[in-house]
N, C-alpha and C. Protein backbone atom coordinates (compact mmCIF):
# COMPACT_ATOMS: atom_id res chain seq x y z
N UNK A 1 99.65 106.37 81.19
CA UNK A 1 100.88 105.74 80.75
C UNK A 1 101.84 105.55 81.93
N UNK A 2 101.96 106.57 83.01
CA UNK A 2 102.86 106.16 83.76
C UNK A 2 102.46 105.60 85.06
N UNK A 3 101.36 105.35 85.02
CA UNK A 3 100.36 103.94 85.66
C UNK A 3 101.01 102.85 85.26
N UNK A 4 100.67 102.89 84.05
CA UNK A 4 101.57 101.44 83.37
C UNK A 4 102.80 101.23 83.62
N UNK A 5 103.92 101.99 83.65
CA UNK A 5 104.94 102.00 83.94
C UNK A 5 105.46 101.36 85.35
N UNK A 6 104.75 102.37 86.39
CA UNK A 6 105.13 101.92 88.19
C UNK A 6 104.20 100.76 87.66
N UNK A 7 103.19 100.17 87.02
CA UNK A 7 102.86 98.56 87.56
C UNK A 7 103.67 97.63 86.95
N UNK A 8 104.34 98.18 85.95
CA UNK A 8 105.48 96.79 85.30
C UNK A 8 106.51 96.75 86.10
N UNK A 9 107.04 98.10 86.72
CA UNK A 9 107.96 98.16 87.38
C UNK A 9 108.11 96.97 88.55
N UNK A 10 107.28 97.52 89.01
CA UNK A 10 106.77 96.36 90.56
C UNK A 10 106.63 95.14 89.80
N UNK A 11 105.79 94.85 89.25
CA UNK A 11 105.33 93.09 88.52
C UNK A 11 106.68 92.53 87.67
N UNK A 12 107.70 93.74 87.57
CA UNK A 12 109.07 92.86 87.13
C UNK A 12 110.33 92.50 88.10
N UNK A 13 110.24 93.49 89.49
CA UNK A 13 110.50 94.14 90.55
C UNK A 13 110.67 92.10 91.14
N UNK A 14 109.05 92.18 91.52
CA UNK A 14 108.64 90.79 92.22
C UNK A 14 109.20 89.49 91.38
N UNK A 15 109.21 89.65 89.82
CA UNK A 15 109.36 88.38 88.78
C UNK A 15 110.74 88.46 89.19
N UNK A 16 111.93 89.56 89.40
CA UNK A 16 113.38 89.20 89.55
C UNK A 16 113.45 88.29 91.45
N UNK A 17 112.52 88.92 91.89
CA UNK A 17 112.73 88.38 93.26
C UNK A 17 112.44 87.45 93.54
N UNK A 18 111.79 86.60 93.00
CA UNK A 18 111.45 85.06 92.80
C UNK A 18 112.59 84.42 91.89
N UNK A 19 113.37 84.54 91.19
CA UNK A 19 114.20 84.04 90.32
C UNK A 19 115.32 84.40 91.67
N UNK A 20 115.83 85.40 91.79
CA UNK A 20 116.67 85.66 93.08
C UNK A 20 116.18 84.30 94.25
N UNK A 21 115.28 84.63 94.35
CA UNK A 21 115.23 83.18 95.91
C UNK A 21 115.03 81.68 95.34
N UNK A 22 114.99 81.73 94.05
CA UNK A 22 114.92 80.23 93.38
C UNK A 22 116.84 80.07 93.05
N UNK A 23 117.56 81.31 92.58
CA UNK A 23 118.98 81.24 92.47
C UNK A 23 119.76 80.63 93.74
N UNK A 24 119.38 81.35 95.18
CA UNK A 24 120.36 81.64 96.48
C UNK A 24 119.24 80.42 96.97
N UNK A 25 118.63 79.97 96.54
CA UNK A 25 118.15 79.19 97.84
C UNK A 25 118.69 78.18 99.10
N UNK A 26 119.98 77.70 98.40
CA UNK A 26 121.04 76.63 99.53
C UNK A 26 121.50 78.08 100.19
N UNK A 27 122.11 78.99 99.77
CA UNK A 27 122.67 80.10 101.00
C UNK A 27 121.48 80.87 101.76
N UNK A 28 120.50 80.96 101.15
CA UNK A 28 119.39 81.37 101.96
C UNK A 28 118.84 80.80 102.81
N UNK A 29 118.55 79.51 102.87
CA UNK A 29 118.09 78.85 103.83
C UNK A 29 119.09 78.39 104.61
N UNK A 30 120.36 77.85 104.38
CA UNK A 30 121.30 77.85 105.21
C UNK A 30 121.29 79.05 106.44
N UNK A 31 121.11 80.37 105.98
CA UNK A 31 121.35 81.09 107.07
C UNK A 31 119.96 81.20 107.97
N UNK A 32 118.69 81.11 107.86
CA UNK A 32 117.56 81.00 108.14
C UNK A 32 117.62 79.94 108.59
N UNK A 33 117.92 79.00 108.68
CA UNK A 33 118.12 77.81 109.41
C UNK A 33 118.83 77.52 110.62
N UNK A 34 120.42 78.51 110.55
CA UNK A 34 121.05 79.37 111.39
C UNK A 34 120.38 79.56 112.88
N UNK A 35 119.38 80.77 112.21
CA UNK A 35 118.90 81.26 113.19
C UNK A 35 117.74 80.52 113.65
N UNK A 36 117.05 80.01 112.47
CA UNK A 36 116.28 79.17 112.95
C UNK A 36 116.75 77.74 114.56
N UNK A 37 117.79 77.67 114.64
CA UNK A 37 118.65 76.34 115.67
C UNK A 37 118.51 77.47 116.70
N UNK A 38 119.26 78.26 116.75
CA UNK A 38 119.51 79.70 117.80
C UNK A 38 118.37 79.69 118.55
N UNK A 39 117.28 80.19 117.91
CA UNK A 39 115.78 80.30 118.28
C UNK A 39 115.51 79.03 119.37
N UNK A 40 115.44 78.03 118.38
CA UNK A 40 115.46 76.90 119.32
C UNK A 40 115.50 76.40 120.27
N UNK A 41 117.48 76.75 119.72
CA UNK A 41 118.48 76.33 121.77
C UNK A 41 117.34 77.29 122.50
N UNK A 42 117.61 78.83 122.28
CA UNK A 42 117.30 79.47 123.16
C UNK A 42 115.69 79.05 123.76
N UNK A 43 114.69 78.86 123.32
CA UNK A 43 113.32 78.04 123.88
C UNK A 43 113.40 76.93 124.47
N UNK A 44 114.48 76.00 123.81
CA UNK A 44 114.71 74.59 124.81
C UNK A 44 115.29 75.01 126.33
N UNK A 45 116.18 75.81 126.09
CA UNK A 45 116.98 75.90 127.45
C UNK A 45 115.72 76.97 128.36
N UNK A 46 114.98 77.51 127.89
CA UNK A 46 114.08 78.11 129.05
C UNK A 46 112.55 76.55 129.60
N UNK A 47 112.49 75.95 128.80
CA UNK A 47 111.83 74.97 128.78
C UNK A 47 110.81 74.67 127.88
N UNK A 48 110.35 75.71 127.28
CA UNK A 48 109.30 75.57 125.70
C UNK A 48 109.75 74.69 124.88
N UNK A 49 108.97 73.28 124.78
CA UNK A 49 109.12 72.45 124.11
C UNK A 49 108.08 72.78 122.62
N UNK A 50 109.23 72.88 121.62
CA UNK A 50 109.05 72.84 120.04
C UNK A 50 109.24 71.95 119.45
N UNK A 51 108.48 71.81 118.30
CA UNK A 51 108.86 70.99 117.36
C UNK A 51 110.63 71.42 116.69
N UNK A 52 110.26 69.97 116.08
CA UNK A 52 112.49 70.26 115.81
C UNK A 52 112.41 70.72 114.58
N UNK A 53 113.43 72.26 114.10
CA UNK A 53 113.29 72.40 112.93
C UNK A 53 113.44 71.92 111.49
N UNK A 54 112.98 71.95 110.50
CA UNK A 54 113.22 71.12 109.33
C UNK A 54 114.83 70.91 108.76
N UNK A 55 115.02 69.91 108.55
CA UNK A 55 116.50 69.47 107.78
C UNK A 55 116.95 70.78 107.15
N UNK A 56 118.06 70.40 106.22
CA UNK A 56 118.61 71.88 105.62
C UNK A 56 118.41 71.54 104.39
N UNK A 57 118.28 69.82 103.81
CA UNK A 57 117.50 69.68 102.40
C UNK A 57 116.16 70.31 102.47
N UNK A 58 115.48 70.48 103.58
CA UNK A 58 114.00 70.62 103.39
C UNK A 58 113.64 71.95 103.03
N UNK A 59 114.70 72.84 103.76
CA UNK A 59 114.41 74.14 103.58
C UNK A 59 114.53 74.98 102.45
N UNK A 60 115.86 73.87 101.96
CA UNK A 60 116.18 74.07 100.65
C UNK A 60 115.43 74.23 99.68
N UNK A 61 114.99 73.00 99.52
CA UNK A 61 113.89 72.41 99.02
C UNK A 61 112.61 73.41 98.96
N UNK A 62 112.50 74.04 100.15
CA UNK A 62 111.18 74.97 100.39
C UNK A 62 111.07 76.04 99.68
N UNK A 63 112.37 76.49 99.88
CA UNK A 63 112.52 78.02 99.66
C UNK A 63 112.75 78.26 97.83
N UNK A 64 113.76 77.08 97.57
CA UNK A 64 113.39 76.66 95.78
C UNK A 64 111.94 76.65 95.47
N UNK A 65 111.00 75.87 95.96
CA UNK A 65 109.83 76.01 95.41
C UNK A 65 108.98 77.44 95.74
N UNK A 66 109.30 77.95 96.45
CA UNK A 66 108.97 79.28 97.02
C UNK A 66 109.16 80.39 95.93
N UNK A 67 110.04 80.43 95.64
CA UNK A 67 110.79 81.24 94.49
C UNK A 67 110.61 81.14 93.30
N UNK A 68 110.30 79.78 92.41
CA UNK A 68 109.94 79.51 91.06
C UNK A 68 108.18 79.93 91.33
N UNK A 69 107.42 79.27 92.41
CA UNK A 69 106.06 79.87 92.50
C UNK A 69 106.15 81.72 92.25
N UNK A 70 106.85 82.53 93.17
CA UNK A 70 106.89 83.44 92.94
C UNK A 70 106.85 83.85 91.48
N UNK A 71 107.87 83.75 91.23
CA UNK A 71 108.46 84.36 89.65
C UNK A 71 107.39 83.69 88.58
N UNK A 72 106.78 82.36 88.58
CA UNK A 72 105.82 81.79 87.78
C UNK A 72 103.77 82.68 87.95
N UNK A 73 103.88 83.17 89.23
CA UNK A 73 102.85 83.69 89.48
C UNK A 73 102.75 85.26 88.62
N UNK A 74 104.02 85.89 88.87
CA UNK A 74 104.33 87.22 88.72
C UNK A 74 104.56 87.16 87.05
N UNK A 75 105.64 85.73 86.19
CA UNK A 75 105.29 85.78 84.70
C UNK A 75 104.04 85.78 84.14
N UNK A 76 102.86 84.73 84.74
CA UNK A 76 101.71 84.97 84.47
C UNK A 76 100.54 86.42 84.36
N UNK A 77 101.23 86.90 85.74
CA UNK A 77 100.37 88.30 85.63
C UNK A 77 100.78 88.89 84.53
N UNK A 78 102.20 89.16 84.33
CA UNK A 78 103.26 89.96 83.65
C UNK A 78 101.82 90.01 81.88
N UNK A 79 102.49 88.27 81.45
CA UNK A 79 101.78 87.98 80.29
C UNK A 79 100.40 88.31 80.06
N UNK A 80 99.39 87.96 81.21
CA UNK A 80 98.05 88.67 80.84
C UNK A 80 97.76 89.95 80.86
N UNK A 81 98.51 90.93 81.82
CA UNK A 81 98.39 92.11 81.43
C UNK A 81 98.98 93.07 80.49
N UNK A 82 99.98 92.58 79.60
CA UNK A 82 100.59 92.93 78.31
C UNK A 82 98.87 93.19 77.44
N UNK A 83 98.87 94.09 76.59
CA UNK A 83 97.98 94.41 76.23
C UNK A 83 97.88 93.94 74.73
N UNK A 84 97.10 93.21 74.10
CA UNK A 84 97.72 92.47 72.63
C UNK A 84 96.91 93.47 71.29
């Protein structure tokens, strides 16, 4: 029984943390993007030529789908392992 317990825990743990990064995703990637430019300058100015990082719709965009996958992967487990 308390097998069952620590695994819902975690498998509900992960289902809030996907709903969390599908919620914050414009402030989340905003700041990851941040650092993501930083990174950048700092490689351009030594001379490592990179690709240019993605827009701030894109990341947006990314990290939303990132997050509903999460939480949709983790409802699925959730539902098949409920015991009927």
């Amino acid at each position: 029984m308390l097998r069952l317990k620590h695994t819902m825990i975690v498998e509900i743990s992960r289902l809030l943390l996907g709903v969390m990064i599908a919620i914050f995703h414009r402030p989340l990637a905003s700041m990851i993007m941040q650092h993501e430019r930083a990174l950048d300058g700092y490689f351009r100015s030594r001379g490592v030529e990179l690709p240019a990082p993605p827009s701030d719709a894109t990341a947006q965009n990314l990290y939303f789908v990132i997050g509903i996958f999460i939480a949709l992967i983790e409802a699925a487990r959730i539902w098949f392992s409920i015991p009927s």
